[in-house]
C-alpha atoms as a PDB file:
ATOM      1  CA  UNK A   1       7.132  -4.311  23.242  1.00  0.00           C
ATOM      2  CA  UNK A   2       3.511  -5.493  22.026  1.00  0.00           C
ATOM      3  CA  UNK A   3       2.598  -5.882  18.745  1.00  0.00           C
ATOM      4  CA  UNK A   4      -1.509  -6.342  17.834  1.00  0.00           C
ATOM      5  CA  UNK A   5      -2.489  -6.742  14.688  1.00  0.00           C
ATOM      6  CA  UNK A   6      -6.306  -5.890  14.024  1.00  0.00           C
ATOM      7  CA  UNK A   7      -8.146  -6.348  10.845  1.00  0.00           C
ATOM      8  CA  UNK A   8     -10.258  -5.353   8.547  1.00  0.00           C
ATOM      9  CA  UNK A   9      -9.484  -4.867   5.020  1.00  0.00           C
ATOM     10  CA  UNK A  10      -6.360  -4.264   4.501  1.00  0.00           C
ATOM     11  CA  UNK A  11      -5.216  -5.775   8.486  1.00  0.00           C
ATOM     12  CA  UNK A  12      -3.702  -2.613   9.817  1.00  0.00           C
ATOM     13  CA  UNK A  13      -0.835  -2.892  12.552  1.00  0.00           C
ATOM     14  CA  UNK A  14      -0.790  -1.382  15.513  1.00  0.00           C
ATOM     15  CA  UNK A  15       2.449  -1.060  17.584  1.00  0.00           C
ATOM     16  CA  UNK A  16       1.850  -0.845  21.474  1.00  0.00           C
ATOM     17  CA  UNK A  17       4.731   0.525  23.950  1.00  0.00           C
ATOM     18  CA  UNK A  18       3.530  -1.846  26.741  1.00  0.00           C
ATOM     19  CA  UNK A  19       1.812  -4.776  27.085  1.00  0.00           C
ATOM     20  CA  UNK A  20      -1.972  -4.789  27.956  1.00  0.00           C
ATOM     21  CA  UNK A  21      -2.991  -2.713  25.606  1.00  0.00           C
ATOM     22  CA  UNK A  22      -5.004  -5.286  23.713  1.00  0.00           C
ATOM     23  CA  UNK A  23      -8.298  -3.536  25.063  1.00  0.00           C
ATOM     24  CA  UNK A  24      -8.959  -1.781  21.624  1.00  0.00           C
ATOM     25  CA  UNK A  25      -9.701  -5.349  20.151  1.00  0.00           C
ATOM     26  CA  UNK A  26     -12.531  -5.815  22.732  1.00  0.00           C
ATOM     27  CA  UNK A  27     -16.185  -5.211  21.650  1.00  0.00           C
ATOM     28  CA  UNK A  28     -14.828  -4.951  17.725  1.00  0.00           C
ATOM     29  CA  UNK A  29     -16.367  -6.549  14.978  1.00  0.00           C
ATOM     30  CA  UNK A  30     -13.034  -6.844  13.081  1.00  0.00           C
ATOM     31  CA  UNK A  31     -12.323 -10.437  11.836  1.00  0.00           C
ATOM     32  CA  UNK A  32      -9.356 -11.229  14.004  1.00  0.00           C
ATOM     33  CA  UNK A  33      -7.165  -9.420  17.168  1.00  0.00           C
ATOM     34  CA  UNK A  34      -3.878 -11.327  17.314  1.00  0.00           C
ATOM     35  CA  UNK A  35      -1.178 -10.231  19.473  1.00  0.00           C
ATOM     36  CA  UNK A  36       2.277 -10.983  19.366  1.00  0.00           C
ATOM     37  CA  UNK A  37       5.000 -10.401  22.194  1.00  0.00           C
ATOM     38  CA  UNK A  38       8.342  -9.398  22.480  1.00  0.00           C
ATOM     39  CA  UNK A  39      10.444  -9.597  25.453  1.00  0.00           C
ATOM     40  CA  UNK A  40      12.843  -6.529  25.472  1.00  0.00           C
ATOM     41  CA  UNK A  41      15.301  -8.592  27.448  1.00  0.00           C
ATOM     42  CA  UNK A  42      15.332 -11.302  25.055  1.00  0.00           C
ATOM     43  CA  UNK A  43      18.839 -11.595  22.662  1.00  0.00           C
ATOM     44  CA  UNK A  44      17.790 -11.634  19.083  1.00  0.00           C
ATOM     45  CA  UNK A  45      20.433 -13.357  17.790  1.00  0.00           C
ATOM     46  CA  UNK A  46      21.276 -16.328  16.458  1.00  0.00           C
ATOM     47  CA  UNK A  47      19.786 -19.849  17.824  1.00  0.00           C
ATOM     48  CA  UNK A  48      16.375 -20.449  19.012  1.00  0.00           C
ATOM     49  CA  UNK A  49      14.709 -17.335  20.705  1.00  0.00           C
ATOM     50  CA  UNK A  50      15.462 -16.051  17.000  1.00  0.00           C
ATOM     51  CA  UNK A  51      14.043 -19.170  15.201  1.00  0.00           C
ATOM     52  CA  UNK A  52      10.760 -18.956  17.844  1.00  0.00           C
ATOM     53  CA  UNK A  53      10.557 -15.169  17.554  1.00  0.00           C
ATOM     54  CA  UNK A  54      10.917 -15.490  13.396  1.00  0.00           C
ATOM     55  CA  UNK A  55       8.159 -18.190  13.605  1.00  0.00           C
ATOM     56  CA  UNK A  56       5.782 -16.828  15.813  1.00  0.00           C
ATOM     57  CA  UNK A  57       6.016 -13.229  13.563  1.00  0.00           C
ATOM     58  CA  UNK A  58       5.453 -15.558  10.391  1.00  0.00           C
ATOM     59  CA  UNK A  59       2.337 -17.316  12.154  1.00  0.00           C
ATOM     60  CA  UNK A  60       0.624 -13.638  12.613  1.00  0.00           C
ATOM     61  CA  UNK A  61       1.661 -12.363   9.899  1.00  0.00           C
ATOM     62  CA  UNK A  62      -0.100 -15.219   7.725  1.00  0.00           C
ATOM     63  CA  UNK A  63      -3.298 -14.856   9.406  1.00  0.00           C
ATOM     64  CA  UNK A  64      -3.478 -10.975   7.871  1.00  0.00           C
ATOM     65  CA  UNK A  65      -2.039 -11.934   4.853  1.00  0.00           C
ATOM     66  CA  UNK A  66      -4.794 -14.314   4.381  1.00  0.00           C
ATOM     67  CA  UNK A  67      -7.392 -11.619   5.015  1.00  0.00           C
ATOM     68  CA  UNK A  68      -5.781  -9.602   2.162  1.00  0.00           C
ATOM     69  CA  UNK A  69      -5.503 -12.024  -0.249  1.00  0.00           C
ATOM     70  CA  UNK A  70      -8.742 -12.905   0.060  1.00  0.00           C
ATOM     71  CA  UNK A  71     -10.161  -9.461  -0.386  1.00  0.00           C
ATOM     72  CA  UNK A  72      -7.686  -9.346  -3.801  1.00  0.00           C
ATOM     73  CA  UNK A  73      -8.760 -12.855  -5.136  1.00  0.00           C
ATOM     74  CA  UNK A  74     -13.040 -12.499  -4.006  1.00  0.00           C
ATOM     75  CA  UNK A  75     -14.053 -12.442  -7.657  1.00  0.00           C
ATOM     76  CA  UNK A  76     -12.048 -15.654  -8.082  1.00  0.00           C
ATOM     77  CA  UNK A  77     -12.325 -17.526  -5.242  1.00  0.00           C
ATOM     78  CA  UNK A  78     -11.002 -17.964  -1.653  1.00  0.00           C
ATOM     79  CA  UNK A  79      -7.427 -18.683   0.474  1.00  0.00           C
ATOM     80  CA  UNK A  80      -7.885 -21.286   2.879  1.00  0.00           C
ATOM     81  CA  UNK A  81      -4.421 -21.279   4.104  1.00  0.00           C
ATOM     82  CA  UNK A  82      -1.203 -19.049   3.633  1.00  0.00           C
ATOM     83  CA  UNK A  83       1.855 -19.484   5.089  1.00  0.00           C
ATOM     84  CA  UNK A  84       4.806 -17.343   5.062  1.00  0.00           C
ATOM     85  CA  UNK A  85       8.558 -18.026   5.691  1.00  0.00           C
ATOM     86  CA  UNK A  86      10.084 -14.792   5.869  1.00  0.00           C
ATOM     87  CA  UNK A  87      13.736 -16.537   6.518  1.00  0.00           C
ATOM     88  CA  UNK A  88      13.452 -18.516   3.491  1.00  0.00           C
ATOM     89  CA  UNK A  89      11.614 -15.821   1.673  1.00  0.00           C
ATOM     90  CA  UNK A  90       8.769 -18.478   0.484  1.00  0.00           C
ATOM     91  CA  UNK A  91       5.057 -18.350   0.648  1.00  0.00           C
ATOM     92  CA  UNK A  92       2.487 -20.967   0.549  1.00  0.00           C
ATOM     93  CA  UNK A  93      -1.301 -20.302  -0.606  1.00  0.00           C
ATOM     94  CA  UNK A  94      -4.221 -22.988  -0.416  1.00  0.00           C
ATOM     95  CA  UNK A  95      -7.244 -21.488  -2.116  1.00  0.00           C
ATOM     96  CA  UNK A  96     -10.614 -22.761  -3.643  1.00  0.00           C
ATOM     97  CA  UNK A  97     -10.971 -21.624  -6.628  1.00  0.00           C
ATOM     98  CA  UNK A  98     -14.482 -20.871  -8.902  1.00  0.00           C
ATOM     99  CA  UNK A  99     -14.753 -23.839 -10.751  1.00  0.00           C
ATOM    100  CA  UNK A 100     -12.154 -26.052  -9.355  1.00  0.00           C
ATOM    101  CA  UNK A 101     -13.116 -29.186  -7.302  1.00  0.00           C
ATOM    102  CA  UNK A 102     -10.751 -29.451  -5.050  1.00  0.00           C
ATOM    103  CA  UNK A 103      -8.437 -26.757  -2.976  1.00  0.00           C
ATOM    104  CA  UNK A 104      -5.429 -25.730  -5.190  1.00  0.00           C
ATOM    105  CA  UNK A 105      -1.872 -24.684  -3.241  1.00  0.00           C
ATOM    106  CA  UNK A 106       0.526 -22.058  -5.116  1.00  0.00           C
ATOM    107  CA  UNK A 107       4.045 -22.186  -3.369  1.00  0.00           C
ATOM    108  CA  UNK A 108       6.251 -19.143  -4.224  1.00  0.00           C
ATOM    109  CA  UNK A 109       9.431 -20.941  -3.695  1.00  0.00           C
ATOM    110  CA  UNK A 110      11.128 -17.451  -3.586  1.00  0.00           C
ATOM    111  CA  UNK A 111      10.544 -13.543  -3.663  1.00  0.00           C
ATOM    112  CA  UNK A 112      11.586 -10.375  -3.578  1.00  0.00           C
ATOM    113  CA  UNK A 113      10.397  -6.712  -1.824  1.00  0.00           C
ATOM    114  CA  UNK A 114      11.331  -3.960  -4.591  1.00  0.00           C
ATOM    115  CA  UNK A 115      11.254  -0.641  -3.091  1.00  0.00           C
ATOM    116  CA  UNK A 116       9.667   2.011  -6.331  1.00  0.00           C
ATOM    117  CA  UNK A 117       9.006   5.672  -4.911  1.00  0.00           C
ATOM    118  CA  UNK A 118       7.289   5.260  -1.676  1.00  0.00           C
ATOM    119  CA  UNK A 119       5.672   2.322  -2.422  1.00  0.00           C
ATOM    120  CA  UNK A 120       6.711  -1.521  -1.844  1.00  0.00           C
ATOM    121  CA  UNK A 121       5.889  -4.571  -4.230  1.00  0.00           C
ATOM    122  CA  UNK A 122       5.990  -8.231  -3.236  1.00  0.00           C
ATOM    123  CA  UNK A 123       7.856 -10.152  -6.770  1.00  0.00           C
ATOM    124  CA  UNK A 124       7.771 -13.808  -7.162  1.00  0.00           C
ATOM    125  CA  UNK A 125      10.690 -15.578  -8.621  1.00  0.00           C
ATOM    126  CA  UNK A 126       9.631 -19.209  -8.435  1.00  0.00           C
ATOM    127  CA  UNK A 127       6.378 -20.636  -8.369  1.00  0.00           C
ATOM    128  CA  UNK A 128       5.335 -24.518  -8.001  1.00  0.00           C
ATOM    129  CA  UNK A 129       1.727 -25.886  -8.241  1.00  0.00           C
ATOM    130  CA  UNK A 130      -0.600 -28.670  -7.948  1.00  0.00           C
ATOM    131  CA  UNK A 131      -2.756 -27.618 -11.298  1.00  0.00           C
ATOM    132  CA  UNK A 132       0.024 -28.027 -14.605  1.00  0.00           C
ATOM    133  CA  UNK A 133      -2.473 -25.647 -16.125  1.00  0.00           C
ATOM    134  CA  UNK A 134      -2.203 -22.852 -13.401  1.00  0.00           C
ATOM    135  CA  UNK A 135       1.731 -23.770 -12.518  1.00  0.00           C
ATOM    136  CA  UNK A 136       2.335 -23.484 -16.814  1.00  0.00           C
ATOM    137  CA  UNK A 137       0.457 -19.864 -16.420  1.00  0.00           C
ATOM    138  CA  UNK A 138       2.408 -18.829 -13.354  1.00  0.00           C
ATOM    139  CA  UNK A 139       5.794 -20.113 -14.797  1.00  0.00           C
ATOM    140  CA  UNK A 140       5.485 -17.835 -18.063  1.00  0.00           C
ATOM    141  CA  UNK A 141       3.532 -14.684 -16.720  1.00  0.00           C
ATOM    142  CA  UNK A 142       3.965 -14.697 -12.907  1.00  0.00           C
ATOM    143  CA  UNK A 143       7.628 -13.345 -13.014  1.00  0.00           C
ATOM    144  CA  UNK A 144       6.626 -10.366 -15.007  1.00  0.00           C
ATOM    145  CA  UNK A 145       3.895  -9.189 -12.075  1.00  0.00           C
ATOM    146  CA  UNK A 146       4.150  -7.873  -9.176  1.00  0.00           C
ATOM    147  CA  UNK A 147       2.286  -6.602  -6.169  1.00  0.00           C
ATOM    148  CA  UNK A 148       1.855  -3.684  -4.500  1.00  0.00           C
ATOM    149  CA  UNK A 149       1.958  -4.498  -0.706  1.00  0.00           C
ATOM    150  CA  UNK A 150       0.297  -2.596   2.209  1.00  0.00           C
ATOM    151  CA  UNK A 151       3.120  -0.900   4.529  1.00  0.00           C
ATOM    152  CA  UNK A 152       2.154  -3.736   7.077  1.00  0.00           C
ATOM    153  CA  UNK A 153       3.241  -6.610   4.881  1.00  0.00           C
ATOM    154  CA  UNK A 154       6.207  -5.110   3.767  1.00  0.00           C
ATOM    155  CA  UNK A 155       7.532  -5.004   6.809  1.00  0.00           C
ATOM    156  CA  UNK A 156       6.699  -8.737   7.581  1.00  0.00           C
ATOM    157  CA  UNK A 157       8.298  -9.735   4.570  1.00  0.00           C
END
């Protein structure tokens, strides 16, 4: 199995029943074409094909996230960097913010998919941050919000 992930905004996923099929991303002017590849044959299980499947799934998956976010947080600023640790259910954001010399980095240090209707939401438990004026905002408001996530994301999560 081959997935590709192409982008625009929102990244939309495309699953591909054999592998080749990248030739869509070809002659695009979408901002990325990452492809990610599964063996069929390969366990999933516990151990290290797990670990390296996990981590290469997070690695793609962060690239599109970080598209996203950015088209959320334009009025504000931009994400230089996110990370996401789908095992340990943590994220890690490095943005430049209006007004703000230097990049700022948000780690959700846990979070949670709801499920409301048909619809999926990304909630953040725990937050850490290298401004005390944004971690004292996250830490009394960022509990209460949450996000609605693109089917894509949801899944990655």
């Amino acid at each position: 199995m081959t997935l590709h992930l192409t982008g625009g905004l929102p990244p939309s996923i495309d699953f591909c029943a054999a592998p080749g099929q990248a030739a869509h991303c070809e002659g695009t002017s979408l901002p990325f074409c990452l492809s990610y590849s599964v063996d069929a044959a390969l366990p999933v299980g516990a151990g290290a094909p797990h670990t390296m499947i996990n981590a290469a799934k997070d690695t793609l998956f962060s690239r599109a996230a970080q598209v996203w976010a950015n088209s959320l947080i334009a009025r504000y600023g931009k994400v230089q960097g996110l990370k996401i640790d789908s095992r340990r259910k943590t994220l890690e954001v490095s943005c430049q913010l209006e007004g703000e010399p230097s990049l700022i980095t948000i780690r959700i240090e846990n979070y949670v998919v709801e499920i409301d209707g048909d619809k999926k939401f990304l909630r953040a438990t725990g937050f850490s941050c290298t401004r005390p004026w944004l971690q004292n905002v996250l830490t009394d408001f960022g509990h209460r919000q949450r996000i609605e996530l693109p089917a894509w994301a949801a899944a990655a999560l």
